[in-house]
N, C-alpha and C. Protein backbone atom coordinates (compact mmCIF):
# COMPACT_ATOMS: atom_id res chain seq x y z
N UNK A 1 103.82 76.55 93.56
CA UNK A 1 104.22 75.35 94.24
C UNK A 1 105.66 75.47 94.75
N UNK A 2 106.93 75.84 93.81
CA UNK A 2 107.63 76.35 94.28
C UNK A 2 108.13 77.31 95.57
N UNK A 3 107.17 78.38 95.62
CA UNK A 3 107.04 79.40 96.25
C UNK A 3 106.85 78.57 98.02
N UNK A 4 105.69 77.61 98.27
CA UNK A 4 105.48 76.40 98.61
C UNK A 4 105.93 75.77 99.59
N UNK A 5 107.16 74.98 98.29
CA UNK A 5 107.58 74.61 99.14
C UNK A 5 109.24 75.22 99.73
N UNK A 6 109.32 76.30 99.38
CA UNK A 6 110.45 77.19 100.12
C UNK A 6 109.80 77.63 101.35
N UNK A 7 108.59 77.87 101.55
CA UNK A 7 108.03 78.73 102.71
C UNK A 7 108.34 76.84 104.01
N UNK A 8 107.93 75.71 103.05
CA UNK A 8 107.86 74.68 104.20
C UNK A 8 109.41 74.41 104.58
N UNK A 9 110.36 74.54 103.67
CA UNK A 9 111.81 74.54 103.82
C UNK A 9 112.37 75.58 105.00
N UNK A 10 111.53 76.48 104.97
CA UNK A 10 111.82 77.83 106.16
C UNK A 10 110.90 77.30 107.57
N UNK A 11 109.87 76.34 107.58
CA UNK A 11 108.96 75.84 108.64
C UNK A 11 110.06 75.32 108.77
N UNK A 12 110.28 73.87 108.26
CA UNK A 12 111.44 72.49 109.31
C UNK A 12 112.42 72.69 108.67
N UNK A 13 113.40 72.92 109.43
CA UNK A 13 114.37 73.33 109.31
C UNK A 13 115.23 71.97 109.42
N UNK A 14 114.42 70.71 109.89
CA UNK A 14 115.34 69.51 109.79
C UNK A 14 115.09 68.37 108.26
N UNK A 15 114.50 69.37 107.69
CA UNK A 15 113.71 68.75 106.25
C UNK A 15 114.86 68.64 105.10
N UNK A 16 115.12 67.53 104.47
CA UNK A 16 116.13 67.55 103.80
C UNK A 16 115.95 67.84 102.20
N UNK A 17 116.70 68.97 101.83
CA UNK A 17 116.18 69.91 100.78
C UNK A 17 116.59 69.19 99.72
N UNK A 18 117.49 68.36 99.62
CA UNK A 18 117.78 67.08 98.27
C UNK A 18 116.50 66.54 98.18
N UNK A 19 116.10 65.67 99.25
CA UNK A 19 114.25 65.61 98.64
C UNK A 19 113.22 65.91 98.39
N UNK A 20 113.54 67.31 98.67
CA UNK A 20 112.48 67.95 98.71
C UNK A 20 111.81 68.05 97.23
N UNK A 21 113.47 68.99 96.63
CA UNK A 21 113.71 69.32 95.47
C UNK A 21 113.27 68.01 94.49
N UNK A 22 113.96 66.38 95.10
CA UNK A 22 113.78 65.60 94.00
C UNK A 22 111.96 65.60 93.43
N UNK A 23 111.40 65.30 95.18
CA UNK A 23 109.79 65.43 94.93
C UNK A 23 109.39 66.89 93.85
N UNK A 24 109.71 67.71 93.71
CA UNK A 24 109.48 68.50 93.01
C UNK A 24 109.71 68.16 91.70
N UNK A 25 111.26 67.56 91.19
CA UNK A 25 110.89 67.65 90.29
C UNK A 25 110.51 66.70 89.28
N UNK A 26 109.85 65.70 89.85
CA UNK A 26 109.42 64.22 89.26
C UNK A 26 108.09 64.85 89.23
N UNK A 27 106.95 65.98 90.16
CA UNK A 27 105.92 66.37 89.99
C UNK A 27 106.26 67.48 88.83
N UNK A 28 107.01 67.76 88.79
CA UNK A 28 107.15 69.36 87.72
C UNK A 28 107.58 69.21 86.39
N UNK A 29 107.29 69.94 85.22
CA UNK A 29 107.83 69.81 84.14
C UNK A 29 109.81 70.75 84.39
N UNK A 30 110.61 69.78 82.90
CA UNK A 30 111.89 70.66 83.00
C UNK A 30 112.02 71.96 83.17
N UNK A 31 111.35 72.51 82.75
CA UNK A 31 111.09 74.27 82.66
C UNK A 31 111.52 74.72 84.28
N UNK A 32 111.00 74.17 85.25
CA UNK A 32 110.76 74.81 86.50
C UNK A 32 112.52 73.97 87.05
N UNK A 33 112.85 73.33 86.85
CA UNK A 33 113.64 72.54 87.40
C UNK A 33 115.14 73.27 87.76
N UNK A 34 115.50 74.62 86.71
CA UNK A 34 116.35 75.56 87.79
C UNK A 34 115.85 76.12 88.60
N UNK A 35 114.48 76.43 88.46
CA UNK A 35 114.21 77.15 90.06
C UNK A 35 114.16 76.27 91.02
N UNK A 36 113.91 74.56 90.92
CA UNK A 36 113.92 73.96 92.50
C UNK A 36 114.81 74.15 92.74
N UNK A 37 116.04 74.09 91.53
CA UNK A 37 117.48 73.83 92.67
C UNK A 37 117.90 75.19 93.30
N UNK A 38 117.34 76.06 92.72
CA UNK A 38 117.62 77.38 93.42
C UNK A 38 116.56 77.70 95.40
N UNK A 39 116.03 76.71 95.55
CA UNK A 39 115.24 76.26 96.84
C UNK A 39 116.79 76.01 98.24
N UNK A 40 116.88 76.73 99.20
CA UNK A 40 117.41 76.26 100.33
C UNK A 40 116.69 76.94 101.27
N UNK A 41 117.64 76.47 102.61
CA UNK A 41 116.62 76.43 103.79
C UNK A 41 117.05 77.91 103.87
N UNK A 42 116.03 78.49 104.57
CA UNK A 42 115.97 80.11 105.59
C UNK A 42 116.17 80.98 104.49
N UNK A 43 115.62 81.03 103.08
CA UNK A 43 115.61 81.65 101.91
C UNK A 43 114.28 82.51 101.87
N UNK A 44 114.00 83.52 101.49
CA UNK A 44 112.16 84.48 101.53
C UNK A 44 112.47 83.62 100.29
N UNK A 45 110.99 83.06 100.07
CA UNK A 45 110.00 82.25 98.92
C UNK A 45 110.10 83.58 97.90
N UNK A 46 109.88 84.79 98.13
CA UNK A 46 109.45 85.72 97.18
C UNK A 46 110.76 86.41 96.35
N UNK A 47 112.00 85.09 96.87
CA UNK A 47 113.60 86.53 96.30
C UNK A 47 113.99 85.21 95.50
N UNK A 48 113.40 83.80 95.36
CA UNK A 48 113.86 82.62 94.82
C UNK A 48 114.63 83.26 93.07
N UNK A 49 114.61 84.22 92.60
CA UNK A 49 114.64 84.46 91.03
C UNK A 49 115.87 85.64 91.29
N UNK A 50 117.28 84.98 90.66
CA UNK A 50 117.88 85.84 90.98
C UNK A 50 118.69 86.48 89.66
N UNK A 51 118.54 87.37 89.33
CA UNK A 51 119.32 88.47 88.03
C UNK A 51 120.52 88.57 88.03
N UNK A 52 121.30 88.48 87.60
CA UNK A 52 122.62 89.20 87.77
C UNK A 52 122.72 89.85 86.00
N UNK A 53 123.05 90.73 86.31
CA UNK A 53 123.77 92.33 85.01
C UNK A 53 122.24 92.31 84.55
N UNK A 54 122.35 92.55 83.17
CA UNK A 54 121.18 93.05 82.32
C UNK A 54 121.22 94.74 82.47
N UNK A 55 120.45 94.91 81.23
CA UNK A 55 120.23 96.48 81.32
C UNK A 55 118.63 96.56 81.21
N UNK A 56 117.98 97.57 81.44
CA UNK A 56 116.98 97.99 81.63
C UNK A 56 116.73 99.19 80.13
N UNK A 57 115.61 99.10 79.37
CA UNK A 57 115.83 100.35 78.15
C UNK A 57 114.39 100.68 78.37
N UNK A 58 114.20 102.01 78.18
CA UNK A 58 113.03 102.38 78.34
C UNK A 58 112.79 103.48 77.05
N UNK A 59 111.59 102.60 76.27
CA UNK A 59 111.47 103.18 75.18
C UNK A 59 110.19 103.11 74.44
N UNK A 60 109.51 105.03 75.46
CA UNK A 60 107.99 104.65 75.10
C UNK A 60 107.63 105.00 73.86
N UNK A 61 108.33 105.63 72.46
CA UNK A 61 108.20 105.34 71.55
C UNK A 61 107.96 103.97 70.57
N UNK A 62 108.49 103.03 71.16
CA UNK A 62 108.57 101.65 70.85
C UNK A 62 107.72 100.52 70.21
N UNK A 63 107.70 99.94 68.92
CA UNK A 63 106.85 99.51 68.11
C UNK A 63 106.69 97.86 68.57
N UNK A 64 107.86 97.92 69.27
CA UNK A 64 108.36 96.43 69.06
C UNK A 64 109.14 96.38 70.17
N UNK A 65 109.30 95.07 71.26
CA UNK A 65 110.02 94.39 71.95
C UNK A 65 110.54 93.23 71.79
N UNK A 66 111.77 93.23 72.14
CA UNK A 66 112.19 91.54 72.60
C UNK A 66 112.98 91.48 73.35
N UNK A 67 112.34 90.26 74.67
CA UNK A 67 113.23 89.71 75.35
C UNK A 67 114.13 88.46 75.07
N UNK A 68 115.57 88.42 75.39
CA UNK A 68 116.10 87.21 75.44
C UNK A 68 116.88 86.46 76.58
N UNK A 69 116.20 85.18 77.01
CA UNK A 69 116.60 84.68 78.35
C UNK A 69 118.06 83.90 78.24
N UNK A 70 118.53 83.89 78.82
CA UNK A 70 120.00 82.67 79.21
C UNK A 70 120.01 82.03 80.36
N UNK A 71 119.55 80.58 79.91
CA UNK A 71 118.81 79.57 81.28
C UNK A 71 120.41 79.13 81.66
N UNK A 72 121.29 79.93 82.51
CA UNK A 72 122.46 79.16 83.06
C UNK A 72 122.30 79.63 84.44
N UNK A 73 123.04 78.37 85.45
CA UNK A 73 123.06 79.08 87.15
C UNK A 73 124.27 80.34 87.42
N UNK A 74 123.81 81.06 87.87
CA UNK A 74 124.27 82.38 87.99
C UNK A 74 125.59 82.12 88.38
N UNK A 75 126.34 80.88 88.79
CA UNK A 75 127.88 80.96 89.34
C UNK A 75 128.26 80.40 87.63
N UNK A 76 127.73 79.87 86.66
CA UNK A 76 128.00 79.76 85.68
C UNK A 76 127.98 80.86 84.58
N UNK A 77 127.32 81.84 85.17
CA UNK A 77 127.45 83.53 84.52
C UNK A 77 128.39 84.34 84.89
N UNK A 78 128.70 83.90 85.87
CA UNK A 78 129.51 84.94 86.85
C UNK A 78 130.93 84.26 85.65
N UNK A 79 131.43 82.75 85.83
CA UNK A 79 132.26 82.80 85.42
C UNK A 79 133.00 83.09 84.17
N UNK A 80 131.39 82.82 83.13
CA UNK A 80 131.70 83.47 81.79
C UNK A 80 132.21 84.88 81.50
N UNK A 81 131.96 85.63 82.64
CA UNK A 81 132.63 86.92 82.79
C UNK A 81 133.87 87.04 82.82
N UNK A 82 134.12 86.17 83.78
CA UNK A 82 136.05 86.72 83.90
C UNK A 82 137.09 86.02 82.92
């Protein structure tokens, strides 16, 4: 749905993305609610998820995994850095 409505945000370009987003997220549970705000106009639907650092380990011996997420907006990562 997300995906969605970024592709209709890239159709009208006179569509105002504060409502878009709000309609989203009164239909959506909290979970999804950093990715609406991560929604603007003339954005590819398919790059909406954006990483910054992390490492990658590759370890096909491996019994056991774990991932751990940090739900903050990436200008709020950036600044914990410096």
């Amino acid at each position: 749905m997300i995906r969605k409505a970024q592709e209709f945000m890239n159709e009208n370009h006179f569509a105002d993305v504060s409502r878009v987003q709000c309609l989203l997220r009164k239909m959506m549970s909290e979970e999804y609610h950093g990715l609406i705000d991560q929604i603007k106009e003339c954005q590819d639907p398919h790059a909406i998820f954006n990483i910054h650092g992390g490492n990658n380990l590759i370890a096909p011996t491996a019994s056991q995994a774990e991932q751990k997420l940090v739900e903050k907006p990436a200008d709020e990562i950036k600044k914990d850095k410096e």
